[in-house]
C-alpha atoms as a PDB file:
ATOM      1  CA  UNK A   1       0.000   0.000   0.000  1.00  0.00           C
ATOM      2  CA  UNK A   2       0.862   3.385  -0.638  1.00  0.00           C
ATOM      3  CA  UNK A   3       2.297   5.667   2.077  1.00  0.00           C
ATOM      4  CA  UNK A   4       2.035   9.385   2.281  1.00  0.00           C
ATOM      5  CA  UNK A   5       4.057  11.687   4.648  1.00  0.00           C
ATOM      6  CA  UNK A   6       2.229  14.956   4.972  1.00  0.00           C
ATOM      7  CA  UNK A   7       0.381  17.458   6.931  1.00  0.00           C
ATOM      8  CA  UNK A   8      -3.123  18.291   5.849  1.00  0.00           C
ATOM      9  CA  UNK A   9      -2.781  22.209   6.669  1.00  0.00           C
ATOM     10  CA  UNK A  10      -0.090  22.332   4.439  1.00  0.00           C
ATOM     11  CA  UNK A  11      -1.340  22.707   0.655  1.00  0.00           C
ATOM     12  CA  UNK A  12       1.395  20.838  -1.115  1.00  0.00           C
ATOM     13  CA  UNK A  13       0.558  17.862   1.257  1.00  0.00           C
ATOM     14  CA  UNK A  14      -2.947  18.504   0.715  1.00  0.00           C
ATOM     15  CA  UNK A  15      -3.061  18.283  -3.280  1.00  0.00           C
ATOM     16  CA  UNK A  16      -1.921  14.520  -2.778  1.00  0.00           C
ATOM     17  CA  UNK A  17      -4.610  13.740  -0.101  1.00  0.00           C
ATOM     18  CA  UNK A  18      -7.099  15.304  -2.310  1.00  0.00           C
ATOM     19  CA  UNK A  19      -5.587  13.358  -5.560  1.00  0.00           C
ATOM     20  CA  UNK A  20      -5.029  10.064  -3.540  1.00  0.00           C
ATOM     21  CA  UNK A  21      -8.789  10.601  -2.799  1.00  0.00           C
ATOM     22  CA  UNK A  22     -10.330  10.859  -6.125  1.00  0.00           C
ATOM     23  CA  UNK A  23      -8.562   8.247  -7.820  1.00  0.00           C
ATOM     24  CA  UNK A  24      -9.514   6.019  -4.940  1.00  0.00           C
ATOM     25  CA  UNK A  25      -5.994   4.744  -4.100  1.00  0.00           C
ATOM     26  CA  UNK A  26      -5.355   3.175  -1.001  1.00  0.00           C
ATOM     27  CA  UNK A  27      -2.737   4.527   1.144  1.00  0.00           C
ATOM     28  CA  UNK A  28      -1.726   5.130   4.557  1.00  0.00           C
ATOM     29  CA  UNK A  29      -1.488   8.849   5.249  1.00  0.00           C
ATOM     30  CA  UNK A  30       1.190   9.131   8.239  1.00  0.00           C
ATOM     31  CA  UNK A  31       1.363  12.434   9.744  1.00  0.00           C
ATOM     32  CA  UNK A  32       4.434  14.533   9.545  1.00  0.00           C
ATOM     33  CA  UNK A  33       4.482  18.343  10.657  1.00  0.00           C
ATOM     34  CA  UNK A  34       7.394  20.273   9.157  1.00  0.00           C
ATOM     35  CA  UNK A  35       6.881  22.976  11.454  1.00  0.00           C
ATOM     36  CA  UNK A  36       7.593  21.148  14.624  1.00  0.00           C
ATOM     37  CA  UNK A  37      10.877  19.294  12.546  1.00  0.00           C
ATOM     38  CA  UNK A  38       9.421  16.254  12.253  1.00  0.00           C
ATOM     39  CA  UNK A  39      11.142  16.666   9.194  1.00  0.00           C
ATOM     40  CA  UNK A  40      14.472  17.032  10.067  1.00  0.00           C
ATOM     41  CA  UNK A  41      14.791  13.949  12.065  1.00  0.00           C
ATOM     42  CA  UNK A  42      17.453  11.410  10.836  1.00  0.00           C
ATOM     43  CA  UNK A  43      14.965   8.702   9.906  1.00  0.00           C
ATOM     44  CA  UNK A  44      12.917  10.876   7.835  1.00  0.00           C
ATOM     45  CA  UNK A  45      15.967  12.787   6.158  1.00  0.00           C
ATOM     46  CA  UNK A  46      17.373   8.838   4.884  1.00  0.00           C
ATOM     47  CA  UNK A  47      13.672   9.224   3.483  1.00  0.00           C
ATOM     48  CA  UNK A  48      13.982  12.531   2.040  1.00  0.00           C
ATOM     49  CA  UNK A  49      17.153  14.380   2.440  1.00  0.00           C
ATOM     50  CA  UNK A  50      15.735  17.544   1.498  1.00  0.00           C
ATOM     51  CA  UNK A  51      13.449  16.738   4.868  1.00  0.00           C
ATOM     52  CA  UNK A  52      10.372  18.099   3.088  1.00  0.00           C
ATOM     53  CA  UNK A  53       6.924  16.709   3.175  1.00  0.00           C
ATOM     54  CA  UNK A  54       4.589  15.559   1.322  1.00  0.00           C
ATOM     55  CA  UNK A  55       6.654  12.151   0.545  1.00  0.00           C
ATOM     56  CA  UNK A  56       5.438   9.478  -1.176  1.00  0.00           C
ATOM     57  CA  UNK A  57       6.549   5.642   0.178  1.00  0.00           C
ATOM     58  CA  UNK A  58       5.663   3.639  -3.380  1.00  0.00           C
ATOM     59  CA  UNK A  59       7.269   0.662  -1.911  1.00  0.00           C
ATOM     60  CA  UNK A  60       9.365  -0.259   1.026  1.00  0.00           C
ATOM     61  CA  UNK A  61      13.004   2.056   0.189  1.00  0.00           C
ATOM     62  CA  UNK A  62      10.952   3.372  -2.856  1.00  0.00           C
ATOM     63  CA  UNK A  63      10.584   7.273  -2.189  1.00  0.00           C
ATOM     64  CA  UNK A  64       9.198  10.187  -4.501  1.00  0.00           C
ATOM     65  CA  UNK A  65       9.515  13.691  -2.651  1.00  0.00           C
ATOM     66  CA  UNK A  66       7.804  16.860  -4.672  1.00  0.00           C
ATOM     67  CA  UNK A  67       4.132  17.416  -4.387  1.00  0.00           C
ATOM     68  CA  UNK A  68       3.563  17.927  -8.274  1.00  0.00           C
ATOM     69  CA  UNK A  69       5.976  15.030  -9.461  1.00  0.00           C
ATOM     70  CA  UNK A  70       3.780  12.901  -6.994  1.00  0.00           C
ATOM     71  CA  UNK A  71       0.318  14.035  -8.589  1.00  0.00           C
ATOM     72  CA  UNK A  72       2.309  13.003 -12.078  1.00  0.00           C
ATOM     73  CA  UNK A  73       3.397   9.708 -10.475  1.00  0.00           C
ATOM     74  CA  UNK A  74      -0.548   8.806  -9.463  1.00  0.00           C
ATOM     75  CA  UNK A  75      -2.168  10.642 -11.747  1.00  0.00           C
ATOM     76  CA  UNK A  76      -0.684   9.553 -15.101  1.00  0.00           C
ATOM     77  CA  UNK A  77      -3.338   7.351 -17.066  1.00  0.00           C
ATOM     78  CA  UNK A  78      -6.225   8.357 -15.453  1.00  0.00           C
ATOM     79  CA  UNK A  79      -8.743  10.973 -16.261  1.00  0.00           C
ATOM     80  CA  UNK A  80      -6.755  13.274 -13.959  1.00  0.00           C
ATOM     81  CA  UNK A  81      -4.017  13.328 -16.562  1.00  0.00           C
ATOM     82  CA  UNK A  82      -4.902  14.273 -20.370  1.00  0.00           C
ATOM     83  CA  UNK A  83      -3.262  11.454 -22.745  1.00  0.00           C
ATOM     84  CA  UNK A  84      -2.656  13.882 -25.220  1.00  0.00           C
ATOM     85  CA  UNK A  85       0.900  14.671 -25.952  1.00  0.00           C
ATOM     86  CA  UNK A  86      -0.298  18.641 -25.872  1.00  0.00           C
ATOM     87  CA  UNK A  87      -2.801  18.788 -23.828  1.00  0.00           C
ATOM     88  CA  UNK A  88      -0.127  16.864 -21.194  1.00  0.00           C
ATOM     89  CA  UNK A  89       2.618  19.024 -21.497  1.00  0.00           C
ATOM     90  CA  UNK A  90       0.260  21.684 -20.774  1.00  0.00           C
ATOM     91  CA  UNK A  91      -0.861  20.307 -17.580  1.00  0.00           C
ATOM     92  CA  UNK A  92       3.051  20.336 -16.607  1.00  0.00           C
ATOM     93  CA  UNK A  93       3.043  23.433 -17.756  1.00  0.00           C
ATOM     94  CA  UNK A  94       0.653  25.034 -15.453  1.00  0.00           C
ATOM     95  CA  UNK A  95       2.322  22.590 -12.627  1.00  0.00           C
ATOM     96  CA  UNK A  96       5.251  24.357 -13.010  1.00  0.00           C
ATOM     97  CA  UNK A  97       3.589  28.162 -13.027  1.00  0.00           C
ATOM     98  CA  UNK A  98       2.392  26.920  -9.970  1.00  0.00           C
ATOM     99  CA  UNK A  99       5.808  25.877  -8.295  1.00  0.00           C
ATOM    100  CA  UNK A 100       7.449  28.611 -10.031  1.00  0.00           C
ATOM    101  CA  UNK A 101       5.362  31.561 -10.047  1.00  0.00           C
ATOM    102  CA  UNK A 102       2.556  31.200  -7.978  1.00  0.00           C
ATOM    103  CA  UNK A 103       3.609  28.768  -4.824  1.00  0.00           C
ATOM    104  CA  UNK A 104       6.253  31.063  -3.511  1.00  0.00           C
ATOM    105  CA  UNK A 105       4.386  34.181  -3.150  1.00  0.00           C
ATOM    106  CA  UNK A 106       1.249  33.001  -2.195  1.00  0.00           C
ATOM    107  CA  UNK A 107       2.102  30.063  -0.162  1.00  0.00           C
ATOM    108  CA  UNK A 108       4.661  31.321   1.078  1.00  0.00           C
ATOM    109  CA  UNK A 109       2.596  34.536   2.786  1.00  0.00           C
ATOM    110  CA  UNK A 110       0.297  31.979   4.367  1.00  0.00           C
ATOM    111  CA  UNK A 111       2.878  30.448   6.219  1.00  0.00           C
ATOM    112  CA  UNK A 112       4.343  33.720   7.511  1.00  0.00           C
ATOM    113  CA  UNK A 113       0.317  34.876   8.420  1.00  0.00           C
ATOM    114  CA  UNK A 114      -1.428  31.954   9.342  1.00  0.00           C
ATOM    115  CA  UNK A 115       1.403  29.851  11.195  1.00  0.00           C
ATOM    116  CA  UNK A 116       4.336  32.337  12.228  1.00  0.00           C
ATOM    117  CA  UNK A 117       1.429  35.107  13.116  1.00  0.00           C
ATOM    118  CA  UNK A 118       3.241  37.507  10.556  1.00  0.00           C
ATOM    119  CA  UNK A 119       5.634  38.656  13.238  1.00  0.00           C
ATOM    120  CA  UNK A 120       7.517  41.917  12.306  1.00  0.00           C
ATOM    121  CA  UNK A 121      10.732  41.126  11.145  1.00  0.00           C
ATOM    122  CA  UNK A 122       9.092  38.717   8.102  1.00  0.00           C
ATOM    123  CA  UNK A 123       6.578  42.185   7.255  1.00  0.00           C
ATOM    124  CA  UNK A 124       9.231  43.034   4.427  1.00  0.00           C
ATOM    125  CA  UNK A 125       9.065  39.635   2.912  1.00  0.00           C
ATOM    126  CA  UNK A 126       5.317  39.443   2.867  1.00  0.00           C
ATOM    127  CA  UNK A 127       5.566  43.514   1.008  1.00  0.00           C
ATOM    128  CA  UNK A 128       7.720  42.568  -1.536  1.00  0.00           C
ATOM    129  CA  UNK A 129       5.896  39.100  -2.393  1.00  0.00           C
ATOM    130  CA  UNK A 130       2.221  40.969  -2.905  1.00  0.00           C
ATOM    131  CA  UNK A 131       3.203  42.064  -6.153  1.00  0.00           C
ATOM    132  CA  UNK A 132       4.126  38.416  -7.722  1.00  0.00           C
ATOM    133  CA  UNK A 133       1.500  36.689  -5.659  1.00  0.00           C
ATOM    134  CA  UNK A 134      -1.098  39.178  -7.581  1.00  0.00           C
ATOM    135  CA  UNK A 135       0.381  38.841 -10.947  1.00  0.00           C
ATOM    136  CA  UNK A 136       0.049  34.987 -10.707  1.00  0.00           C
ATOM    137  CA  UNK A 137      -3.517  35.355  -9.868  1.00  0.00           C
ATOM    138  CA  UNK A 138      -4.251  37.699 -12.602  1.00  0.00           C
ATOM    139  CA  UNK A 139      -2.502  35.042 -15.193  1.00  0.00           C
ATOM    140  CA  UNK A 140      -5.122  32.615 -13.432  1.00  0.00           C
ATOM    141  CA  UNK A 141      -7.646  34.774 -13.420  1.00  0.00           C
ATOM    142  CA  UNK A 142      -7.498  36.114 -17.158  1.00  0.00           C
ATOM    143  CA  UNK A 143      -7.315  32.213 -18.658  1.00  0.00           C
ATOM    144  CA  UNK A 144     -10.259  30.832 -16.429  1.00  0.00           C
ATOM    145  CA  UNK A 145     -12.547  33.561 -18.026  1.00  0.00           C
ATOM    146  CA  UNK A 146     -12.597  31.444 -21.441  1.00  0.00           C
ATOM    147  CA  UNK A 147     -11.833  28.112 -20.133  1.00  0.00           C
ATOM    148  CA  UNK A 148     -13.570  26.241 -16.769  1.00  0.00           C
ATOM    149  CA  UNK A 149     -11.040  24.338 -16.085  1.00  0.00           C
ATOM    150  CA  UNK A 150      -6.813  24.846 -16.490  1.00  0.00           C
ATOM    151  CA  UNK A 151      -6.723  22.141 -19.332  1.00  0.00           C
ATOM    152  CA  UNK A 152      -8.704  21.089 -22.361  1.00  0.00           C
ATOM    153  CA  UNK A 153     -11.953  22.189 -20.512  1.00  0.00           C
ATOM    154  CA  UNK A 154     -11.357  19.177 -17.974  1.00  0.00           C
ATOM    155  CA  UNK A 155     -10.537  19.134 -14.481  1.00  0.00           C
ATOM    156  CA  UNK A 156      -7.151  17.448 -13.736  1.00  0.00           C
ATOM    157  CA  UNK A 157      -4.030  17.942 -11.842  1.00  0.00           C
ATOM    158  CA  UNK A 158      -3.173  21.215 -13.287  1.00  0.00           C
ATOM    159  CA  UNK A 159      -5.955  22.194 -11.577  1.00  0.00           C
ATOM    160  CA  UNK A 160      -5.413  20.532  -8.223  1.00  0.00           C
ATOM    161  CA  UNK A 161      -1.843  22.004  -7.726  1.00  0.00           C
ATOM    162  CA  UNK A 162      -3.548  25.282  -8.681  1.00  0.00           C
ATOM    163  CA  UNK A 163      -6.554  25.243  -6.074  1.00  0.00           C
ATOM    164  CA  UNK A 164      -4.713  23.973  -2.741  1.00  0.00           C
ATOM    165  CA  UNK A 165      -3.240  27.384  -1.961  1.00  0.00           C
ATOM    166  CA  UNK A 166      -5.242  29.681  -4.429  1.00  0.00           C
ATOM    167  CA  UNK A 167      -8.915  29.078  -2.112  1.00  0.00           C
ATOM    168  CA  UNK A 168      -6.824  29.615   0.758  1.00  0.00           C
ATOM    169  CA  UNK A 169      -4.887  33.011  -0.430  1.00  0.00           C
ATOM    170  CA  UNK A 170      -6.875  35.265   1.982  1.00  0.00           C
ATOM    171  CA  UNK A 171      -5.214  33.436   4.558  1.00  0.00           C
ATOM    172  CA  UNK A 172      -1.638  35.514   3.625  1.00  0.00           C
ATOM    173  CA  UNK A 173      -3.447  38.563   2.767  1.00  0.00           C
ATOM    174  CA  UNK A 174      -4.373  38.687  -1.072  1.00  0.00           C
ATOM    175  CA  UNK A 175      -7.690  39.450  -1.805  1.00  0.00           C
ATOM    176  CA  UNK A 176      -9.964  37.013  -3.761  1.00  0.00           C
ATOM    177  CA  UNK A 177     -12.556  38.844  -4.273  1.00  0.00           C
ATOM    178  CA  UNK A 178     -11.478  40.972  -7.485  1.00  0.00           C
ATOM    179  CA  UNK A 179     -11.174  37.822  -8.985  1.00  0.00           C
ATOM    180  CA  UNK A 180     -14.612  36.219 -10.674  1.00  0.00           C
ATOM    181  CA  UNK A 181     -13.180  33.681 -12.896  1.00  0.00           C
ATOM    182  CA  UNK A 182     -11.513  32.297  -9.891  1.00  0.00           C
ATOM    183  CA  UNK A 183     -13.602  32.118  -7.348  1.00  0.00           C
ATOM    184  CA  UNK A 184     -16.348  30.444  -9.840  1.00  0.00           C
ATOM    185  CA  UNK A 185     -13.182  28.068 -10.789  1.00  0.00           C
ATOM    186  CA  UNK A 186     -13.076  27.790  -7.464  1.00  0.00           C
ATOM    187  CA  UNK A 187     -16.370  26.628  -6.715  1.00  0.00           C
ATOM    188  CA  UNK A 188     -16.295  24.159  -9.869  1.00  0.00           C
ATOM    189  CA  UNK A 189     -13.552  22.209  -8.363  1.00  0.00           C
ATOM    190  CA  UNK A 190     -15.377  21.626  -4.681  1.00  0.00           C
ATOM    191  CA  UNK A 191     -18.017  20.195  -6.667  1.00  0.00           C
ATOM    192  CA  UNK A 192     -15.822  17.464  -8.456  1.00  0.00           C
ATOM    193  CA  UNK A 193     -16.676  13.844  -7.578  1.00  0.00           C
ATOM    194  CA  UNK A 194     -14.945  13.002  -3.922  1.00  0.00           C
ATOM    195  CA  UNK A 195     -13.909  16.248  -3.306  1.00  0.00           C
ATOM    196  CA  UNK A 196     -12.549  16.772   0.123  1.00  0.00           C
ATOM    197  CA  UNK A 197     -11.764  20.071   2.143  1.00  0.00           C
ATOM    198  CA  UNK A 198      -8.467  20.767   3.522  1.00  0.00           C
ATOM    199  CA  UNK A 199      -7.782  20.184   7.415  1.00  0.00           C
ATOM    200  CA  UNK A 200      -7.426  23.282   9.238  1.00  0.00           C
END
């Protein structure tokens, strides 16, 4: 069976719960909290020695670290993942906007908010990381007015690395509510088969 270290609050952990979930998979989600360094112990770094969760046991020594590459790794043939060569890439496409462009501003303030209580020394990094984190959204934003979903007009992992810290942005301080296309996007996607919330 499939295990899965990971903390629900956390979104990146979160987008393989929810994936795990509606593929029906069975797997044995073992709880592993980052920020109390259950991470940096030295059984989990032989695990992962970039001691970061979510981490995916396949098999016993088997390990795949990297939330996206593990929604690739479960997702691939199934309807989560398009078979089309195009229509693919494009899903790692918007999998890496996500890690690249979107993940580090906006995840990155909801940490600092929601679990370090934005204490005043980190006030500079959550400033200059407003910009980015809107101009991500906007990208978001602009495509979902033509399209309902990130990819060929289906729901798949594209759009499941996209929603686990996009419904959550308020929490670091970006505003959601200038942004229709998303918030109906947003809506669409909690009314997928088997949808589950995050833990809070």
């Amino acid at each position: 069976m499939l295990k899965v270290y990971g903390h629900l609050s956390s979104g990146n952990c979160y987008k393989v719960y929810l994936t795990l979930k509606q593929l029906h998979l069975p797997f044995q989600w073992i709880s592993t909290d980052a920020v109390t360094k259950e991470t940096r112990t030295p059984e989990f770094l032989a695990k992962n020695p970039n001691g970061k969760v979510p981490l995916l046991e396949i098999a016993p020594g088997q390990y795949l670290p990297e939330s996206n590459a593990i929604l690739h790794y479960l997702a691939e043939n199934t309807p989560l993942c398009p078979t089309d060569r195009y229509h693919h890439a494009q899903v790692l496409q918007w999998m890496f906007f996500e890690q690249y462009s979107h993940e580090p501003y906006i995840a990155t303030s909801r940490f600092v908010v929601r679990f370090l209580g934005a204490p005043e020394d980190r006030l500079p990094d959550l400033d200059r990381w407003v910009r980015p984190g809107y101009a991500a959204l906007d990208i978001m934003n602009q495509h979902l007015e033509d399209n309902d979903f990130f990819v060929a007009g289906r729901y798949s992992i594209a759009d499941i690395a996209l929603f686990a810290y996009t419904h959550v942005a308020e929490e670091g301080g970006f505003d959601l509510s200038r942004f229709a296309a998303i918030n109906a996007w947003i809506q669409r996607v909690q009314q997928q088969p088997d949808h589950v919330a995050m833990a809070w």
